[in-house]
N, C-alpha and C. Protein backbone atom coordinates (compact mmCIF):
# COMPACT_ATOMS: atom_id res chain seq x y z
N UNK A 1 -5.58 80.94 20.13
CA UNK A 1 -4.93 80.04 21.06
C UNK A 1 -3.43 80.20 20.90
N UNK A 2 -2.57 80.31 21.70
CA UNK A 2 -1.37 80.53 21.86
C UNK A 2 -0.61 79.06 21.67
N UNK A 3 0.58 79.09 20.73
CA UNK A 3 1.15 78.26 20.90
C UNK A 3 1.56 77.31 21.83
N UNK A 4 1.80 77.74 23.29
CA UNK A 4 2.12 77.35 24.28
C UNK A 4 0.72 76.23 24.68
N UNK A 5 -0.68 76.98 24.64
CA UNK A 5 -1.45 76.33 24.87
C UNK A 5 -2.29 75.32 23.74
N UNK A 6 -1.61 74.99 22.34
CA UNK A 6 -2.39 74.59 21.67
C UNK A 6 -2.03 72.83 22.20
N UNK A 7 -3.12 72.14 21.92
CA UNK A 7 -3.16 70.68 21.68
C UNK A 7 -1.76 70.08 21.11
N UNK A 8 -1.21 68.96 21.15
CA UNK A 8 -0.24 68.44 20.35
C UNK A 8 -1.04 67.33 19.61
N UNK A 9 -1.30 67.46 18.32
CA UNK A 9 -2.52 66.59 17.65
C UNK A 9 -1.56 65.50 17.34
N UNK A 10 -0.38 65.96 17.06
CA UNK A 10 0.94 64.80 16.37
C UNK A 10 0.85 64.30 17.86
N UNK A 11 0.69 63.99 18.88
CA UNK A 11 1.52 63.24 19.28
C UNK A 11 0.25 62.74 20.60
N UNK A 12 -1.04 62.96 20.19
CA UNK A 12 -2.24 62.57 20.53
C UNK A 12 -2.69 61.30 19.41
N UNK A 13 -2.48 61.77 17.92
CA UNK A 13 -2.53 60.62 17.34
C UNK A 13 -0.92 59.30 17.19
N UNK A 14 -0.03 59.66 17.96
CA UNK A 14 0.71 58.78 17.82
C UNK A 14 0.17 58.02 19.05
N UNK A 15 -0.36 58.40 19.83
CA UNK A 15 -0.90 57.57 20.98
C UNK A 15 -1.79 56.97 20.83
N UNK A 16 -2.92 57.83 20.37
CA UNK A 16 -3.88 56.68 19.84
C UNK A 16 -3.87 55.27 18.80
N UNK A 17 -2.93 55.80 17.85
CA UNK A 17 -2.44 54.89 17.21
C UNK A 17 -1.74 53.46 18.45
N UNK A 18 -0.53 54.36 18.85
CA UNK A 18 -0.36 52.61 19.63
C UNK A 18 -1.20 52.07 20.68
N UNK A 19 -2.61 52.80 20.51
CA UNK A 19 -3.28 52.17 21.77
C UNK A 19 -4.37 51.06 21.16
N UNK A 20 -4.43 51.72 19.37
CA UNK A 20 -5.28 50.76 19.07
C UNK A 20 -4.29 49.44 18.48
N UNK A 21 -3.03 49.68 18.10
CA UNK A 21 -2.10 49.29 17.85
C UNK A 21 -2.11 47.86 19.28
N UNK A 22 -1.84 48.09 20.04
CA UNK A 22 -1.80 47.27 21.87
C UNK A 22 -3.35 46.61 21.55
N UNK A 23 -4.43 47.25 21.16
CA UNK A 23 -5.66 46.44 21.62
C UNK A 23 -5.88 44.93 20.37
N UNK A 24 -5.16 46.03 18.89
CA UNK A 24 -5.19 44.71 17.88
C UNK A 24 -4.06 43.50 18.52
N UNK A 25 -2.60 43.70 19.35
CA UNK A 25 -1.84 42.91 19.25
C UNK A 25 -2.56 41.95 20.68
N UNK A 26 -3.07 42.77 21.83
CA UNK A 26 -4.04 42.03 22.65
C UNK A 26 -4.42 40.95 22.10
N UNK A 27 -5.34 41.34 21.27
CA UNK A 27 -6.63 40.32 20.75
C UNK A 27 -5.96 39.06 20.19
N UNK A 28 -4.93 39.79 19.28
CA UNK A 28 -4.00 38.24 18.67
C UNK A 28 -3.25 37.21 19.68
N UNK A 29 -3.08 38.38 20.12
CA UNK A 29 -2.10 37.18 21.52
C UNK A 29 -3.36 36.35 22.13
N UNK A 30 -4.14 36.87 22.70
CA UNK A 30 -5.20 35.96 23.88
C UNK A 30 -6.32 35.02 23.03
N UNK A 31 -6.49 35.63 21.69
CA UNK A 31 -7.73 35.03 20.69
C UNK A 31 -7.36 33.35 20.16
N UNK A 32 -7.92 32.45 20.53
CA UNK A 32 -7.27 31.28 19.65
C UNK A 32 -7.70 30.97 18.68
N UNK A 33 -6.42 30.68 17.64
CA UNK A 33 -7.28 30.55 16.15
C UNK A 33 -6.74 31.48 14.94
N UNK A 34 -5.85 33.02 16.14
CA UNK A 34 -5.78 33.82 15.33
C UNK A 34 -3.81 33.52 14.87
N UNK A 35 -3.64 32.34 15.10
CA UNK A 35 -2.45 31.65 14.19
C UNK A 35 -1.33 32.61 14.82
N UNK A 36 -1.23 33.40 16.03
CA UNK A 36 -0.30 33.94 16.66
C UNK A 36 -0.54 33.96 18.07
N UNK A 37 -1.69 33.12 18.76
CA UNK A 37 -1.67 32.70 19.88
C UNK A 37 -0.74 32.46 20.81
N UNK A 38 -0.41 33.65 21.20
CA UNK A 38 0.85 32.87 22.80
C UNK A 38 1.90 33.16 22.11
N UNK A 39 2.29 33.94 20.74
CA UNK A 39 3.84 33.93 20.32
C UNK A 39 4.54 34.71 20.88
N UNK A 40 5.66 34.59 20.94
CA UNK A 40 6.62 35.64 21.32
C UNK A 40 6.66 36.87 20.03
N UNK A 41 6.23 36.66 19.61
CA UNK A 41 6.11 37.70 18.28
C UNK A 41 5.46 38.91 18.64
N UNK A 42 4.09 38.48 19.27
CA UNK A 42 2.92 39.20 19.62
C UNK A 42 2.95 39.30 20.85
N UNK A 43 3.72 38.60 21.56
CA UNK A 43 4.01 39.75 22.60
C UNK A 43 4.98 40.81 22.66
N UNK A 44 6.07 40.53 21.97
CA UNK A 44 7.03 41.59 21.55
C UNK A 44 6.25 42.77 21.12
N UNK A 45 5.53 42.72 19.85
CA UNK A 45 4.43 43.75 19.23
C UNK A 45 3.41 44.64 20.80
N UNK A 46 3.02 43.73 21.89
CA UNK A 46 2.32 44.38 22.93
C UNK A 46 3.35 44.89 23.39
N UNK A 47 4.52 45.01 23.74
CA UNK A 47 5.35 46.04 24.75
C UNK A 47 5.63 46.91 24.04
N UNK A 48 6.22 46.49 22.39
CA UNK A 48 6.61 47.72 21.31
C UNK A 48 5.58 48.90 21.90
N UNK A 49 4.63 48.47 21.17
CA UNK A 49 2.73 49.35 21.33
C UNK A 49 2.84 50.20 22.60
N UNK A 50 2.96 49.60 23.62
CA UNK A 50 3.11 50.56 25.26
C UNK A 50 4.23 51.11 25.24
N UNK A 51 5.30 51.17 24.70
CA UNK A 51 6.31 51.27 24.60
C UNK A 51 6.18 52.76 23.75
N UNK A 52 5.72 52.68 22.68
CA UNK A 52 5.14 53.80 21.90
C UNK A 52 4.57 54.93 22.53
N UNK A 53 3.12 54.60 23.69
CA UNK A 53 2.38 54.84 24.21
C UNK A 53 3.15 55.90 25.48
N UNK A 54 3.78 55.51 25.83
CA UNK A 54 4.92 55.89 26.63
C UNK A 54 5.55 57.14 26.03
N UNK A 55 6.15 56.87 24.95
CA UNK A 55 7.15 58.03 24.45
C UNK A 55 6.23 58.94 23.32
N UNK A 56 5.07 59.00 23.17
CA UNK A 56 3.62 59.11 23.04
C UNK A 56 3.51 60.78 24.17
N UNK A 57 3.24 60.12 25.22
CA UNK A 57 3.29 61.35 26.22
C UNK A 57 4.42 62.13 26.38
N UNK A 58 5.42 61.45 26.57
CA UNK A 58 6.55 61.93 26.65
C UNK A 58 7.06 63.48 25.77
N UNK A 59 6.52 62.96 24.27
CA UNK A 59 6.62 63.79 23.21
C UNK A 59 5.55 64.88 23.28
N UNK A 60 4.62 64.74 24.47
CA UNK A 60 3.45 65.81 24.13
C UNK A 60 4.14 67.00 25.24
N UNK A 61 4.80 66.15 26.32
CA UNK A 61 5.15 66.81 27.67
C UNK A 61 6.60 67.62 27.26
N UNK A 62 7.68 67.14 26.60
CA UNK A 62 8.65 67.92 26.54
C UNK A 62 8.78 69.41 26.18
N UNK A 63 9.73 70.06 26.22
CA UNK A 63 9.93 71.36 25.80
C UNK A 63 11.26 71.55 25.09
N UNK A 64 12.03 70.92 25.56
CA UNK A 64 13.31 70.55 24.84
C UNK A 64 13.67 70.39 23.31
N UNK A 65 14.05 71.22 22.41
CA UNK A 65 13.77 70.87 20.95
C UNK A 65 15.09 69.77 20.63
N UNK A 66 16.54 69.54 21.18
CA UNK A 66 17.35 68.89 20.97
C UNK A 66 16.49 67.30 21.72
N UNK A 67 15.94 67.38 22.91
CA UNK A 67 15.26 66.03 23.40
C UNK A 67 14.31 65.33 22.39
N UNK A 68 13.50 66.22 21.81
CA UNK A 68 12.27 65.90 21.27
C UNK A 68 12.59 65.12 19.78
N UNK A 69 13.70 66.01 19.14
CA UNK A 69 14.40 65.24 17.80
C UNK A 69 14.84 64.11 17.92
N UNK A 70 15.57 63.82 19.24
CA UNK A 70 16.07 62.69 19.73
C UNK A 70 14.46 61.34 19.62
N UNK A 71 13.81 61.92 20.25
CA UNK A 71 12.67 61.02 20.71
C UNK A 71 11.87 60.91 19.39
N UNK A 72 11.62 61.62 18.61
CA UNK A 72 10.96 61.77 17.48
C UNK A 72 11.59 60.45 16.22
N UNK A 73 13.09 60.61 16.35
CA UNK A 73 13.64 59.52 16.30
C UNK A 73 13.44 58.31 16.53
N UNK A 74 12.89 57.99 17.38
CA UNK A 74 13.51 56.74 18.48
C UNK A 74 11.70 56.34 17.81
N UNK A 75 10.53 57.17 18.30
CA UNK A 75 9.37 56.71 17.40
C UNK A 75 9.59 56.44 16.29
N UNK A 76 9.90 56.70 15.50
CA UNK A 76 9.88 56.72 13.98
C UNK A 76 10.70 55.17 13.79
N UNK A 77 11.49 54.82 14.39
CA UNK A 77 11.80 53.43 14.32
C UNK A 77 11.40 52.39 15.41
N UNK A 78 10.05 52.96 16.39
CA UNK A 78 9.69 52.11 17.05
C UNK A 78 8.75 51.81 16.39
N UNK A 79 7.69 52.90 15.11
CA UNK A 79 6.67 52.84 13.91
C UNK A 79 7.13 51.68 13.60
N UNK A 80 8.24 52.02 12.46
CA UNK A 80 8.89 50.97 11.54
C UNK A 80 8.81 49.77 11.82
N UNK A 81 9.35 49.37 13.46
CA UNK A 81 9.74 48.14 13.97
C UNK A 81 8.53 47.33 14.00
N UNK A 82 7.61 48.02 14.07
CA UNK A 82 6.21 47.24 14.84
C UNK A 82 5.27 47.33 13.56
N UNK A 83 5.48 48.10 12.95
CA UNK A 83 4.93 47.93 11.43
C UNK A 83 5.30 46.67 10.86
N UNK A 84 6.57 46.51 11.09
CA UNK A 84 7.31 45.34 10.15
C UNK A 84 6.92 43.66 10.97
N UNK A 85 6.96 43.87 12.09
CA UNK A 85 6.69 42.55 13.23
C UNK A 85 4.77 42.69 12.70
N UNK A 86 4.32 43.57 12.60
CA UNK A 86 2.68 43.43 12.03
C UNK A 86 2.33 42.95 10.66
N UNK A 87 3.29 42.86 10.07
CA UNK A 87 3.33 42.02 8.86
C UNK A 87 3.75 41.15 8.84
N UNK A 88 4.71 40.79 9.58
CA UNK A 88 5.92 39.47 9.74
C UNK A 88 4.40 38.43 10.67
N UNK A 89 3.92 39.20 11.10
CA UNK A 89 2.39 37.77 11.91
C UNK A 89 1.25 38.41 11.37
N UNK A 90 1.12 38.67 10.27
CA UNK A 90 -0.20 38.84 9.43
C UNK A 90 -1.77 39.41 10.06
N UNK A 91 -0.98 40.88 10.68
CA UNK A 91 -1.55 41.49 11.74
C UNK A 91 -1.57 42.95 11.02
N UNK A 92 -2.70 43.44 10.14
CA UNK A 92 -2.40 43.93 8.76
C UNK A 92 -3.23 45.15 9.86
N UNK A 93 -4.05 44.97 10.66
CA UNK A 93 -4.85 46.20 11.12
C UNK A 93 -3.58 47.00 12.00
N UNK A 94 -3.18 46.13 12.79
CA UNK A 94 -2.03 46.79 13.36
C UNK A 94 -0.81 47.79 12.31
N UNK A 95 -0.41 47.68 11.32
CA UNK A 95 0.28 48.09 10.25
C UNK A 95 -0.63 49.22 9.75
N UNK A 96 -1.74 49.31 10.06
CA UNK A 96 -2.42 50.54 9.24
C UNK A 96 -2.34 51.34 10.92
N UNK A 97 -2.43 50.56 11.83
CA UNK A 97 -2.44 51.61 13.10
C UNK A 97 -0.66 52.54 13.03
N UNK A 98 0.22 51.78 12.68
CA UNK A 98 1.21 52.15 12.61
C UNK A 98 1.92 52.97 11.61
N UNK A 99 1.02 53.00 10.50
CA UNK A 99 1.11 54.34 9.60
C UNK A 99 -0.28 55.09 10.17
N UNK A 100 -0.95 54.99 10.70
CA UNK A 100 -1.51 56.46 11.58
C UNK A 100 -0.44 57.15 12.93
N UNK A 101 0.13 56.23 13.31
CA UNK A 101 1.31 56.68 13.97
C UNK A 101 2.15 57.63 13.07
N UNK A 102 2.72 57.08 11.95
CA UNK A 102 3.43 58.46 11.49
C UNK A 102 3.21 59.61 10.87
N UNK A 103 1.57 59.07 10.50
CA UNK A 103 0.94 60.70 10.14
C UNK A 103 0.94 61.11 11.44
N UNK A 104 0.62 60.82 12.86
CA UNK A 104 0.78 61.67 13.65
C UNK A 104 1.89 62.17 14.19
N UNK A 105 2.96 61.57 13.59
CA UNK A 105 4.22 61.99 13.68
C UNK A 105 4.95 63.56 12.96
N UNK A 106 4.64 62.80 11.54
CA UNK A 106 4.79 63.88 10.45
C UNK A 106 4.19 65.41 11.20
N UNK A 107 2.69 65.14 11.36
CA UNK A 107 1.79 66.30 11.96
C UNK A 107 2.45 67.21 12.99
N UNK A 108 3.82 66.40 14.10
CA UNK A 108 3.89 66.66 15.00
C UNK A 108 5.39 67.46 14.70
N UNK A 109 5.53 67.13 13.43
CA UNK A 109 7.34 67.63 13.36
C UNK A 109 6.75 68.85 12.64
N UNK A 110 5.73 69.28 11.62
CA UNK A 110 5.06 69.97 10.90
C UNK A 110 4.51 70.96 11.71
N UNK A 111 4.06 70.91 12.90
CA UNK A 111 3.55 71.57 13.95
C UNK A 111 4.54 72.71 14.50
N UNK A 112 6.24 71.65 14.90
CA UNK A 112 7.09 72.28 15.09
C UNK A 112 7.55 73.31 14.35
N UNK A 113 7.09 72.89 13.33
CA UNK A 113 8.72 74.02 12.30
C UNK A 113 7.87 75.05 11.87
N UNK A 114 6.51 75.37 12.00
CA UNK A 114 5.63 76.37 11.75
C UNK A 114 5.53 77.36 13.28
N UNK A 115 5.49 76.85 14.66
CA UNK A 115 6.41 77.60 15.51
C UNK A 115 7.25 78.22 15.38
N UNK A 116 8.75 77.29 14.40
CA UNK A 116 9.91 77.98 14.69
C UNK A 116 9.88 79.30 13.90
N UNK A 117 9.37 79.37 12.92
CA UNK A 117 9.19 80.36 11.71
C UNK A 117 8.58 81.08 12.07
N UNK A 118 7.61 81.17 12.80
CA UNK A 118 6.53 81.94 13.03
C UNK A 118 6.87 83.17 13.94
């Protein structure tokens, strides 16, 4: 399989990550009981998540290596952010979705630099 045509696994699992990431912060927001009902916390955490999801594709679609560092960036502290708001409302599944986000991150910068060498 040619580089050009291989899969982007980094940045298939950063998506999946914020999608399960969006379905745990769903559940907290709409679930009552789950002590973050209706917060602005957890909804912040649902746009982060799509928000991810977003620059998710973005990162699979580019070609640009100066764009992609940029964006690779910008995930890596949208991880962080939503990692940290998943602990800050005791939303611990979400925080493990968000370190599968940066293994699929890592995967995806690891992917790159074995291209460039290659």
């Amino acid at each position: 399989m040619s580089p050009s045509n291989s899969p982007r696994w980094g940045a298939i699992l950063i998506m999946a990550s914020s999608l399960a990431g969006l379905a745990i912060a769903l559940y907290a927001y709409y679930t009552p009981l789950t002590g973050v009902t209706g917060t602005l916390g957890a909804l912040i955490t649902i746009l982060a998540c799509i928000a991810l999801a977003v620059m998710a594709l973005a990162l699979a679609a580019l070609k640009g290596r100066g764009i992609r560092i940029a964006l690779r960036i910008v995930i890596l502290l949208g991880l962080a952010g939503t990692f940290f708001a998943g602990l800050l409302l005791h939303l611990w599944w979400l925080g493990v979705a968000m370190v599968a986000g940066l293994v699929g991150l890592i995967l995806d910068m690891v992917r790159a630099g074995r291209h460039i060498h290659s």
